[in-house]
C-alpha atoms as a PDB file:
ATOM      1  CA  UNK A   1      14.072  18.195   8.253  1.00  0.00           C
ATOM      2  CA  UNK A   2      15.768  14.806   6.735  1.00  0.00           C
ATOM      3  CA  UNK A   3      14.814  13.550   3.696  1.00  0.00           C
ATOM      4  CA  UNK A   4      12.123  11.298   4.061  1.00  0.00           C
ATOM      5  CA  UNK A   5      11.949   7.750   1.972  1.00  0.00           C
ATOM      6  CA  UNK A   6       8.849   5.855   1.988  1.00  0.00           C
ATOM      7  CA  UNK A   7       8.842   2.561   0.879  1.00  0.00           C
ATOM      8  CA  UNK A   8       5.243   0.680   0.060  1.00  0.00           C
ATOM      9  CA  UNK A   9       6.036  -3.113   0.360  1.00  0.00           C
ATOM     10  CA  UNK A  10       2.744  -4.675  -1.151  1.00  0.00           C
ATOM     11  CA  UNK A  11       1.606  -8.125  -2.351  1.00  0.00           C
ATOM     12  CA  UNK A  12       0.242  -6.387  -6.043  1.00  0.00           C
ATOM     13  CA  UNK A  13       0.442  -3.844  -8.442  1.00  0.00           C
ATOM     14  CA  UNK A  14      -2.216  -1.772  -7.482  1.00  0.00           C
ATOM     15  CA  UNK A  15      -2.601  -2.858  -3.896  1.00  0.00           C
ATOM     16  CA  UNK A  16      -0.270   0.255  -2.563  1.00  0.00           C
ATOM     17  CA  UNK A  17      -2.779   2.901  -4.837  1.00  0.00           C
ATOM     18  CA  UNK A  18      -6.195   1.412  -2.848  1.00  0.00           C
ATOM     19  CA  UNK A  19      -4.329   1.202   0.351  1.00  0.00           C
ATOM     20  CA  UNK A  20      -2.393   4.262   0.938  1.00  0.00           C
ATOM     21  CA  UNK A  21      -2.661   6.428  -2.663  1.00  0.00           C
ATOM     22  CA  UNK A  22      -3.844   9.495  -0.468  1.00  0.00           C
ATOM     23  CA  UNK A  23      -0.426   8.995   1.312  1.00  0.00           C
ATOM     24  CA  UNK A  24       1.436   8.546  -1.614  1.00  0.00           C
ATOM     25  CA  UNK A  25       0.193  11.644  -3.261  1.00  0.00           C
ATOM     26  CA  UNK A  26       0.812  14.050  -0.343  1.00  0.00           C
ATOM     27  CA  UNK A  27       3.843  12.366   0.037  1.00  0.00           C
ATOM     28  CA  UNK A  28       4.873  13.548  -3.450  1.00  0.00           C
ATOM     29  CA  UNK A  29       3.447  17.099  -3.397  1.00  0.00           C
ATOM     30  CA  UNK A  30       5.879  17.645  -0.759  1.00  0.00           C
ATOM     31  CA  UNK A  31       8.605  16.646  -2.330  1.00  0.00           C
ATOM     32  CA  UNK A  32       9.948  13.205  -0.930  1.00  0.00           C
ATOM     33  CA  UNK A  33      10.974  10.015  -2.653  1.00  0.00           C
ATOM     34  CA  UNK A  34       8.771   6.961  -2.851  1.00  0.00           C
ATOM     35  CA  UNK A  35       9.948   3.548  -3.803  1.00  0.00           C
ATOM     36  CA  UNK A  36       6.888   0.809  -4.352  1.00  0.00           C
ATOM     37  CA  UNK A  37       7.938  -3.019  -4.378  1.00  0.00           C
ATOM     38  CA  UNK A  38       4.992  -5.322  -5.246  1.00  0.00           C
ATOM     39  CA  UNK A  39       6.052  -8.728  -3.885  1.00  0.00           C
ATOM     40  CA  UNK A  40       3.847 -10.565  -6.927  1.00  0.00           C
ATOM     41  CA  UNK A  41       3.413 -10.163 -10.715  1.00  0.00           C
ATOM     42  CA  UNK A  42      -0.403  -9.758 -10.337  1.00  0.00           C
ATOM     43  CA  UNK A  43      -0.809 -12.052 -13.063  1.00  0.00           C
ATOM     44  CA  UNK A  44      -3.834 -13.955 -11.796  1.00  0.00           C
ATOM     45  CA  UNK A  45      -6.113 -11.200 -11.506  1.00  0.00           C
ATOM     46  CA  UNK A  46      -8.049 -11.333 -14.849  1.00  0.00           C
ATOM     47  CA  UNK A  47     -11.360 -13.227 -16.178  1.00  0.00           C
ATOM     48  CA  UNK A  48      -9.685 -13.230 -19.531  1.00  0.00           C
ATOM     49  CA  UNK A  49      -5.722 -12.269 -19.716  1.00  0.00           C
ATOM     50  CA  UNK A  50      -3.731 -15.464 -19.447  1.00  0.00           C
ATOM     51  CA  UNK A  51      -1.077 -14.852 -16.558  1.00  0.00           C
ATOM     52  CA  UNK A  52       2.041 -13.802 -19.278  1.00  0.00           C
ATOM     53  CA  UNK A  53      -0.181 -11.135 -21.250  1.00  0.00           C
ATOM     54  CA  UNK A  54      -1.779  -9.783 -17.837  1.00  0.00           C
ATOM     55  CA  UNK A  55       2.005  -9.807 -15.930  1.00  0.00           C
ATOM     56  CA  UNK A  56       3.072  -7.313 -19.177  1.00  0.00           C
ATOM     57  CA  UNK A  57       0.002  -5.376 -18.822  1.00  0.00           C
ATOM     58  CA  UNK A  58       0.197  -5.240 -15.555  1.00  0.00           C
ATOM     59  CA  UNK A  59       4.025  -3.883 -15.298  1.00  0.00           C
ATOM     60  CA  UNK A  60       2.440  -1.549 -17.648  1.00  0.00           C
ATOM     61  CA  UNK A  61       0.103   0.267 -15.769  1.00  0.00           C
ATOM     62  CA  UNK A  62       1.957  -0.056 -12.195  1.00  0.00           C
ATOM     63  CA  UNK A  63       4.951   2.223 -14.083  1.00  0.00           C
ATOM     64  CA  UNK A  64       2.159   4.295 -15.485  1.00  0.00           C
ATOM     65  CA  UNK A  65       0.847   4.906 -12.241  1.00  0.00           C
ATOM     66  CA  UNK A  66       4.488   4.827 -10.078  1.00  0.00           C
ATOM     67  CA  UNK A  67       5.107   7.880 -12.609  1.00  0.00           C
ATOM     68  CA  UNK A  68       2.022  10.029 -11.337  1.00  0.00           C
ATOM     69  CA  UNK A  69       3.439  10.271  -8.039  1.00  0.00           C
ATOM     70  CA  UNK A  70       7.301   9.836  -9.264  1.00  0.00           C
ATOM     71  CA  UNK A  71       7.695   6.625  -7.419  1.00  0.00           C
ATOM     72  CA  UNK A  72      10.414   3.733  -8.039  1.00  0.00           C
ATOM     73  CA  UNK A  73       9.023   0.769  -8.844  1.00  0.00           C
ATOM     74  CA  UNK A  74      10.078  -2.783  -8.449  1.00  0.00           C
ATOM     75  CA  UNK A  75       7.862  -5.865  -9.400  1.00  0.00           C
ATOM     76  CA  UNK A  76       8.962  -8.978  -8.059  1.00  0.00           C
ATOM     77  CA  UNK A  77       8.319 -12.017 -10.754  1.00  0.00           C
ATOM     78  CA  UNK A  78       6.819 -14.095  -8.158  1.00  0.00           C
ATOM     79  CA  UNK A  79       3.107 -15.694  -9.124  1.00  0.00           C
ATOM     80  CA  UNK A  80      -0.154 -13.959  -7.972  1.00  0.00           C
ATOM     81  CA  UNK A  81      -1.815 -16.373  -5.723  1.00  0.00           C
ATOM     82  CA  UNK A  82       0.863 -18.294  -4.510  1.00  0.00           C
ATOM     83  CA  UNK A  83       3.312 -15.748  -2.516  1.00  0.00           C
ATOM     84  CA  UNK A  84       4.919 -18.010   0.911  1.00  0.00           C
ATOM     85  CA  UNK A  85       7.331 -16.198   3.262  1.00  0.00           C
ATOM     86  CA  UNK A  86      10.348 -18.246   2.573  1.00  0.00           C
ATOM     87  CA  UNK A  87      13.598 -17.691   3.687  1.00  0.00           C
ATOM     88  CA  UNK A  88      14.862 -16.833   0.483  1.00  0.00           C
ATOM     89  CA  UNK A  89      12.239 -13.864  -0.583  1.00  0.00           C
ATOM     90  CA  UNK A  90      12.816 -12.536   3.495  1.00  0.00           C
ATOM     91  CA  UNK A  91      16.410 -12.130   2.894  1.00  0.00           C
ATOM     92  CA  UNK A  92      15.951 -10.462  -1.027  1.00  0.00           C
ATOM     93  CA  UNK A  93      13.562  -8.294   0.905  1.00  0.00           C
ATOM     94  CA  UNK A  94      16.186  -7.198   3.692  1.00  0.00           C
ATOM     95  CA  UNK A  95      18.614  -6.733   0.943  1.00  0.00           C
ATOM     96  CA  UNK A  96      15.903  -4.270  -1.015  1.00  0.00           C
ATOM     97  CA  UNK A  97      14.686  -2.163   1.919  1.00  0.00           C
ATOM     98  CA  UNK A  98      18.513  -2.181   3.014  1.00  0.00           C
ATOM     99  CA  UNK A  99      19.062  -0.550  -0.460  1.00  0.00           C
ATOM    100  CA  UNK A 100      16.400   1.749  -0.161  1.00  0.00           C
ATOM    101  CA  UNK A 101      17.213   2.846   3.040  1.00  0.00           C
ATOM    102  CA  UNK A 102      13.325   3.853   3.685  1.00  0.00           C
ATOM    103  CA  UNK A 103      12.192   5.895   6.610  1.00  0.00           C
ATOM    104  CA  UNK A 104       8.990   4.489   6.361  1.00  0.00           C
ATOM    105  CA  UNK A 105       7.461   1.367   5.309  1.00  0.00           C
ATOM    106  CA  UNK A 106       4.308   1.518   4.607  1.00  0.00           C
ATOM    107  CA  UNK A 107       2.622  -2.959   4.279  1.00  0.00           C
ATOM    108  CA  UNK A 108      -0.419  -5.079   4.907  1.00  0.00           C
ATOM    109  CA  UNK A 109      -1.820  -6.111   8.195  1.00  0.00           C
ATOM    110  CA  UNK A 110      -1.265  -9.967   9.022  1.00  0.00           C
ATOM    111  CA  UNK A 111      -5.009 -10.227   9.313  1.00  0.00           C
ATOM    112  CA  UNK A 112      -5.382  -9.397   5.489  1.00  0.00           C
ATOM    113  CA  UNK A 113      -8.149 -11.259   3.336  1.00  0.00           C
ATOM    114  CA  UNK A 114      -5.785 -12.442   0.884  1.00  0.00           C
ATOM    115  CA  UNK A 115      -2.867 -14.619   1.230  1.00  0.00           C
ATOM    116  CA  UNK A 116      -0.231 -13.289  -0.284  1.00  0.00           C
ATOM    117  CA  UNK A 117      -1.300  -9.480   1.630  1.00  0.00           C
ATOM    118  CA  UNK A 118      -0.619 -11.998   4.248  1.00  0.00           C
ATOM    119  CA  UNK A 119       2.538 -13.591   3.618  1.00  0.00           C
ATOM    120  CA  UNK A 120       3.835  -9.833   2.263  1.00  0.00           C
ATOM    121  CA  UNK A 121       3.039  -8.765   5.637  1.00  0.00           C
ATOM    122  CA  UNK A 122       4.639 -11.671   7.302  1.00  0.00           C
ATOM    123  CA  UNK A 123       7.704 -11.155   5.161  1.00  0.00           C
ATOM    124  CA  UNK A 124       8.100  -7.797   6.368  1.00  0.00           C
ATOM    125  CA  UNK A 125       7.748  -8.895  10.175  1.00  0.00           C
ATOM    126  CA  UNK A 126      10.209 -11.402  10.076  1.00  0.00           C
ATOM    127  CA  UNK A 127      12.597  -9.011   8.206  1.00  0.00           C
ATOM    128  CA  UNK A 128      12.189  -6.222  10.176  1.00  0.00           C
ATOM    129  CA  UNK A 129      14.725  -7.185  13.443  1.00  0.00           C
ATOM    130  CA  UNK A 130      17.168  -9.204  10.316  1.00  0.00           C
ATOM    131  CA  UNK A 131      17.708  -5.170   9.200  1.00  0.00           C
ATOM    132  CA  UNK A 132      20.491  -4.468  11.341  1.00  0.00           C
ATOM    133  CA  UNK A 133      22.222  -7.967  11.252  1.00  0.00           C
ATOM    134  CA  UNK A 134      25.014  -8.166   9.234  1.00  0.00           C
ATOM    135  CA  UNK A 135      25.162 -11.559   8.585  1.00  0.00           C
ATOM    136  CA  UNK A 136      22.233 -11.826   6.997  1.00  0.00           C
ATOM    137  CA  UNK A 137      21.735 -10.524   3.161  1.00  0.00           C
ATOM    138  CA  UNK A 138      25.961  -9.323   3.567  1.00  0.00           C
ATOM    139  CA  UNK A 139      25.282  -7.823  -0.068  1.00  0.00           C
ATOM    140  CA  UNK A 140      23.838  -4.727   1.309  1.00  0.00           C
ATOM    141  CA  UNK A 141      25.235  -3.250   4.762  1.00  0.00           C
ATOM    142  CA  UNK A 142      23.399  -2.902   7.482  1.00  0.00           C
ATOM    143  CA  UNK A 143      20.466  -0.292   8.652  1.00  0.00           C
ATOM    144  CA  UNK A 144      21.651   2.542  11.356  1.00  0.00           C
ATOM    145  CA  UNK A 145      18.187   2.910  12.373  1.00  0.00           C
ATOM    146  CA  UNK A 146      14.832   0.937  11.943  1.00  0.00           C
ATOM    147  CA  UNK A 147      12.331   2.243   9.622  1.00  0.00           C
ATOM    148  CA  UNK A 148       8.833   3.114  11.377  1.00  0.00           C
ATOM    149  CA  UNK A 149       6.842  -0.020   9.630  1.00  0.00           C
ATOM    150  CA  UNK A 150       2.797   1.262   9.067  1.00  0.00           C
ATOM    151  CA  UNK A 151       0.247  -1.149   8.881  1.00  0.00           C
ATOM    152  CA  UNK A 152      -2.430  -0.452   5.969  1.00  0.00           C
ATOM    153  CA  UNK A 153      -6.114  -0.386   7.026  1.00  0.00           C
ATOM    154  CA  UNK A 154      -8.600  -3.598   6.831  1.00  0.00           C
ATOM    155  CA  UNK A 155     -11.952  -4.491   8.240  1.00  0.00           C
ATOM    156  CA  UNK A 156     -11.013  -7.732   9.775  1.00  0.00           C
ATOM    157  CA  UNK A 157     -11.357  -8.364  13.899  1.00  0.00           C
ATOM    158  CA  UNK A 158      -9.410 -11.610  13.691  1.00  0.00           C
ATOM    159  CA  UNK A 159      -6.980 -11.685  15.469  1.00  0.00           C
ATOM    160  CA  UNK A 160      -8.477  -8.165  16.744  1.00  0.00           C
ATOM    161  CA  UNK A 161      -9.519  -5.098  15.076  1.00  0.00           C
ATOM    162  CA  UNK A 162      -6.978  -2.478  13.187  1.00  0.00           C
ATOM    163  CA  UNK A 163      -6.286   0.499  15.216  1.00  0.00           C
ATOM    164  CA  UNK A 164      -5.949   3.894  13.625  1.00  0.00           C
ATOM    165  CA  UNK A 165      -3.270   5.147  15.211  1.00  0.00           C
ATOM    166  CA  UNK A 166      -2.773   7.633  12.416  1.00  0.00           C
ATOM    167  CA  UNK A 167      -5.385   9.234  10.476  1.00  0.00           C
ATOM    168  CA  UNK A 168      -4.511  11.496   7.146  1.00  0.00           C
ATOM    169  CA  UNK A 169      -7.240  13.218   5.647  1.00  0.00           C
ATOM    170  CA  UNK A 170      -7.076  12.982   1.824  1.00  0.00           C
ATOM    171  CA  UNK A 171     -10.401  14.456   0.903  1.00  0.00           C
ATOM    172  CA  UNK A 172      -8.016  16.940  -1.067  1.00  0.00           C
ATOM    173  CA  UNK A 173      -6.682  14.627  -2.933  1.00  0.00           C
ATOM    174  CA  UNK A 174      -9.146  12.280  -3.789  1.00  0.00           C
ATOM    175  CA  UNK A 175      -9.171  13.087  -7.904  1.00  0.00           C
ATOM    176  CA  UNK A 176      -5.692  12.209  -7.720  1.00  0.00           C
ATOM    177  CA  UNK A 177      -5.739   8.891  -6.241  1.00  0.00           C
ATOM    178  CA  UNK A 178      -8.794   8.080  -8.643  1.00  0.00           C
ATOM    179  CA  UNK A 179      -6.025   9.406 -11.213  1.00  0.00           C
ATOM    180  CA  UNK A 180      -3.605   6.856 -10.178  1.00  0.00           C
ATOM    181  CA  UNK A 181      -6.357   3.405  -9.773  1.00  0.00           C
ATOM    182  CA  UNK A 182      -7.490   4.185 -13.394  1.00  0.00           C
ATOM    183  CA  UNK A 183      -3.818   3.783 -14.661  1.00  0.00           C
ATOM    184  CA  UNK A 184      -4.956   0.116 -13.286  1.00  0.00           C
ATOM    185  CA  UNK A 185      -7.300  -0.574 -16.149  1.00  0.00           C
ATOM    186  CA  UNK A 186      -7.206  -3.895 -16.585  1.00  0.00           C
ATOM    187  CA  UNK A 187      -7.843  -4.000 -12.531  1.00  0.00           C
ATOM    188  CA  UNK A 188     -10.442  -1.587 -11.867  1.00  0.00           C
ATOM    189  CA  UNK A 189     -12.444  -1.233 -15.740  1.00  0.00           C
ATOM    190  CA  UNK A 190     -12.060  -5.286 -16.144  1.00  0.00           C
ATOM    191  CA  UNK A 191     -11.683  -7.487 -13.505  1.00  0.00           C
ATOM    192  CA  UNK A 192     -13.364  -5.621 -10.390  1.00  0.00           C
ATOM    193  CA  UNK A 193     -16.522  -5.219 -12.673  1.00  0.00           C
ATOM    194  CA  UNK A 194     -16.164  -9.038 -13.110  1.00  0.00           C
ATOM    195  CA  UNK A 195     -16.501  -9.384 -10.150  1.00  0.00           C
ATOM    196  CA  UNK A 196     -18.999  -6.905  -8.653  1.00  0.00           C
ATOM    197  CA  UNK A 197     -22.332  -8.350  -8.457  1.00  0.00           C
ATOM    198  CA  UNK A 198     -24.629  -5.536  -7.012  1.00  0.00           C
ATOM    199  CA  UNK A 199     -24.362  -2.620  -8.478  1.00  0.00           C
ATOM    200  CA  UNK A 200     -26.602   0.636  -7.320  1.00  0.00           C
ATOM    201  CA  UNK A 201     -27.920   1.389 -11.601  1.00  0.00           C
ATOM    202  CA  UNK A 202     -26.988   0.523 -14.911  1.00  0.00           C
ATOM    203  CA  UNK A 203     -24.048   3.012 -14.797  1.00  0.00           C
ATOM    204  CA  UNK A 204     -20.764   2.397 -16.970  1.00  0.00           C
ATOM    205  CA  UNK A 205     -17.941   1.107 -15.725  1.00  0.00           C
ATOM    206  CA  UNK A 206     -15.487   3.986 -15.939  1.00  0.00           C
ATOM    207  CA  UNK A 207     -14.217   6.811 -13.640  1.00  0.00           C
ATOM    208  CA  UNK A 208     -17.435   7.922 -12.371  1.00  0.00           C
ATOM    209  CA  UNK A 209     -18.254   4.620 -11.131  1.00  0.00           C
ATOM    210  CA  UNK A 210     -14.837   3.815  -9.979  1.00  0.00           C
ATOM    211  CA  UNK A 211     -14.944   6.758  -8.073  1.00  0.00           C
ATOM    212  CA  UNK A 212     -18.041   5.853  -6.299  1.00  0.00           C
ATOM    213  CA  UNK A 213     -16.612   2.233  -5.541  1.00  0.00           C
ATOM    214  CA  UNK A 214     -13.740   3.843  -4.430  1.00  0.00           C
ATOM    215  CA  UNK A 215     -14.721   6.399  -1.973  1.00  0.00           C
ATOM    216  CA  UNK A 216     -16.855   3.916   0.214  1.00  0.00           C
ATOM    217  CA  UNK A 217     -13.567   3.043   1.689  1.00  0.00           C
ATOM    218  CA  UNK A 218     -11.930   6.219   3.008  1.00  0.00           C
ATOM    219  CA  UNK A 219     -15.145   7.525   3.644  1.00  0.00           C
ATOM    220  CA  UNK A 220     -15.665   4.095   5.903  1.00  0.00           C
ATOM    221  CA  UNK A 221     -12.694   4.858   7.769  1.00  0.00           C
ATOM    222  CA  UNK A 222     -13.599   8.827   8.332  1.00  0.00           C
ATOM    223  CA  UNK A 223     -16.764   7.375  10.383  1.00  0.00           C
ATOM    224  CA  UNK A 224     -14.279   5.333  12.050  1.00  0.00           C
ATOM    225  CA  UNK A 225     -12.071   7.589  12.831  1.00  0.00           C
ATOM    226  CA  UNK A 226     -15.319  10.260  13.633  1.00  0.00           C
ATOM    227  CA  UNK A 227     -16.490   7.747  16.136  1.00  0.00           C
ATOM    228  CA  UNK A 228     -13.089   7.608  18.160  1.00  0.00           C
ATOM    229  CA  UNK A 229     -12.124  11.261  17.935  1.00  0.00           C
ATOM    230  CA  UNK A 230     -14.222  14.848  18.443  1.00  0.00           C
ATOM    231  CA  UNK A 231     -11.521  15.878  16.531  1.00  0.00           C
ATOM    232  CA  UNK A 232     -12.270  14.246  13.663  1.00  0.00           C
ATOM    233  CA  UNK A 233     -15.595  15.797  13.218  1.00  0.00           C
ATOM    234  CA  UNK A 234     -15.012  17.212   9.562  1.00  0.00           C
ATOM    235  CA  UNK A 235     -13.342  14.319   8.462  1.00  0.00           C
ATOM    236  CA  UNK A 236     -14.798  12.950   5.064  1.00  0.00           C
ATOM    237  CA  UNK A 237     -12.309  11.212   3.713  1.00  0.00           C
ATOM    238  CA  UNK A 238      -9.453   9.783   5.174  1.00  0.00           C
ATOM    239  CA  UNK A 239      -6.788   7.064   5.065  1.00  0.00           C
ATOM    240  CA  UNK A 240      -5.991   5.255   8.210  1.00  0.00           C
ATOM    241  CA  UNK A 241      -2.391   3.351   9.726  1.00  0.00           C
ATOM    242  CA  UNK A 242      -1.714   1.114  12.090  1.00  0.00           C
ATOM    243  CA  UNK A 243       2.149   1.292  13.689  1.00  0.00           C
ATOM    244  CA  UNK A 244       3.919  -2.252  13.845  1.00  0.00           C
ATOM    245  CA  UNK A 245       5.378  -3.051  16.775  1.00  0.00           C
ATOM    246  CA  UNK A 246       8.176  -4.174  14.700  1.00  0.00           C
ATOM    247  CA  UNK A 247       9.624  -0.920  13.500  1.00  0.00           C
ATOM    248  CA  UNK A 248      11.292   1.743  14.523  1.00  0.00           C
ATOM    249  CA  UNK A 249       9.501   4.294  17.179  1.00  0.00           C
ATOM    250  CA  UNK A 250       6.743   6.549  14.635  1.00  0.00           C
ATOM    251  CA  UNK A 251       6.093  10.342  15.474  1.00  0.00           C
ATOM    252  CA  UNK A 252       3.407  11.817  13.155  1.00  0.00           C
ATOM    253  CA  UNK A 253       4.983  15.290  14.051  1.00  0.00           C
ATOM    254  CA  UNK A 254       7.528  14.672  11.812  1.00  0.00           C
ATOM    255  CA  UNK A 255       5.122  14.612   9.114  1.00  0.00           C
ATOM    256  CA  UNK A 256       3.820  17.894   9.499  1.00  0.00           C
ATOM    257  CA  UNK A 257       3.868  18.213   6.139  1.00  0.00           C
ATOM    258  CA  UNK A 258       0.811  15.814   5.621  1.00  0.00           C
ATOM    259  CA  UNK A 259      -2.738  17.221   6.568  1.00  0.00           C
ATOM    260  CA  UNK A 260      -2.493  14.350   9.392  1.00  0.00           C
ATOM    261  CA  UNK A 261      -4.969  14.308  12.284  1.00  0.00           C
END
């Protein structure tokens, strides 16, 4: 089988570890190369850290992190909060996933709470046909082939609901992607607790409890993916994709080396 390249393209540091960390790891453990571009800095996502000292802490513990799974990394030095899909980030985004020549790209969904999940995912969209044009980014030559494009999952029916068109169980896993979020410290020990107001006991904020605010999500989208599928009966904890239209054509059989269902 051909090398495969996957390529998260995600608003934050952070954001590609909660979304698809399961996928990442597995990814790894077999052997491929991942490259992870956060589109924003992160630098707004502190009660405390001014945006300069959080950006540097921040780079920090997304190469901490990227080094777990022995990803690439690429921050872009664009502000948290205030990402737009402008012409000028789509075409340095052609020009990166031209240079990374990725197999798959792995983004948000459109219908993402947060803006700049949504303008990353609308950056990727309107890149995605731009690919194979040459006069567009000429820098980097054009792509052969389109790169499948898989949409992370999200809870949100507006415009509709996700579909999980592919389901990897990463119940295996799952102390490894906790390993990964706590290289996010000043995410998941600082600011999320800032933020949480109900909270089950007086418990500390460290792994144990991250784990347990972790795990409600792929254990959310195992039910999910129970409900739809007999042949997801086991499943317990799982990670969930949705294939853009935009891409190229996505068979999970060439994956076989992922405990996909």
């Amino acid at each position: 089988m051909a090398e495969q390249r996957l390529m998260l393209i995600m608003a934050h540091p952070d954001d590609a570890e909660f979304s698809a960390g399961g996928l990442m790891t597995l990814w790894h453990q077999a052997g491929y190369a991942i490259k992870i571009l956060c589109l924003t800095n992160g630098n707004a996502g502190h009660h405390e850290l001014d945006r300069a000292a959080l950006a540097a802490r921040r780079y920090e513990e997304a190469g901490q992190a990227a080094a777990l799974v022995d990803a690439e990394i690429e921050i872009w030095p664009q502000d948290d909060g205030r990402l737009v899909p402008s012409v000028e980030l789509r075409e340095q985004l052609i020009a990166a996933i031209r240079a990374y020549a990725p197999s798959v790209i792995v983004t948000h969904r459109t219908a993402d709470y947060h803006p700049d999940h949504r303008a990353t995912a609308q950056l990727v969209k309107d890149s995605a046909y731009l690919l194979q044009v040459p006069a567009i980014a000429p820098e980097q030559q054009p792509l052969r082939s389109m790169p499948s494009i898989l949409l992370t999952f999200d809870r949100f029916d507006e415009p509709r609901p996700f579909r999980l068109d592919w389901v990897i169980d990463t119940e295996a896993v799952q102390p490894l992607i906790i390993d990964l979020l706590a290289c996010h410290a000043s995410q998941v020990f600082e600011w999320l607790p800032a933020l949480v107001t109900e909270t089950d006991d007086d418990r500390p904020f460290d792994r144990a409890w991250l784990t347990h605010f972790y795990q409600r999500k792929p254990a959310a989208v195992a039910k999910k993916a129970r409900a739809l599928n007999s042949a997801h009966s086991e499943l317990r904890f799982a990670e969930a994709f949705e294939v853009s239209d935009y891409g190229g054509p996505f068979d999970s059989t060439h994956f076989d080396f992922l405990p996909s269902r």
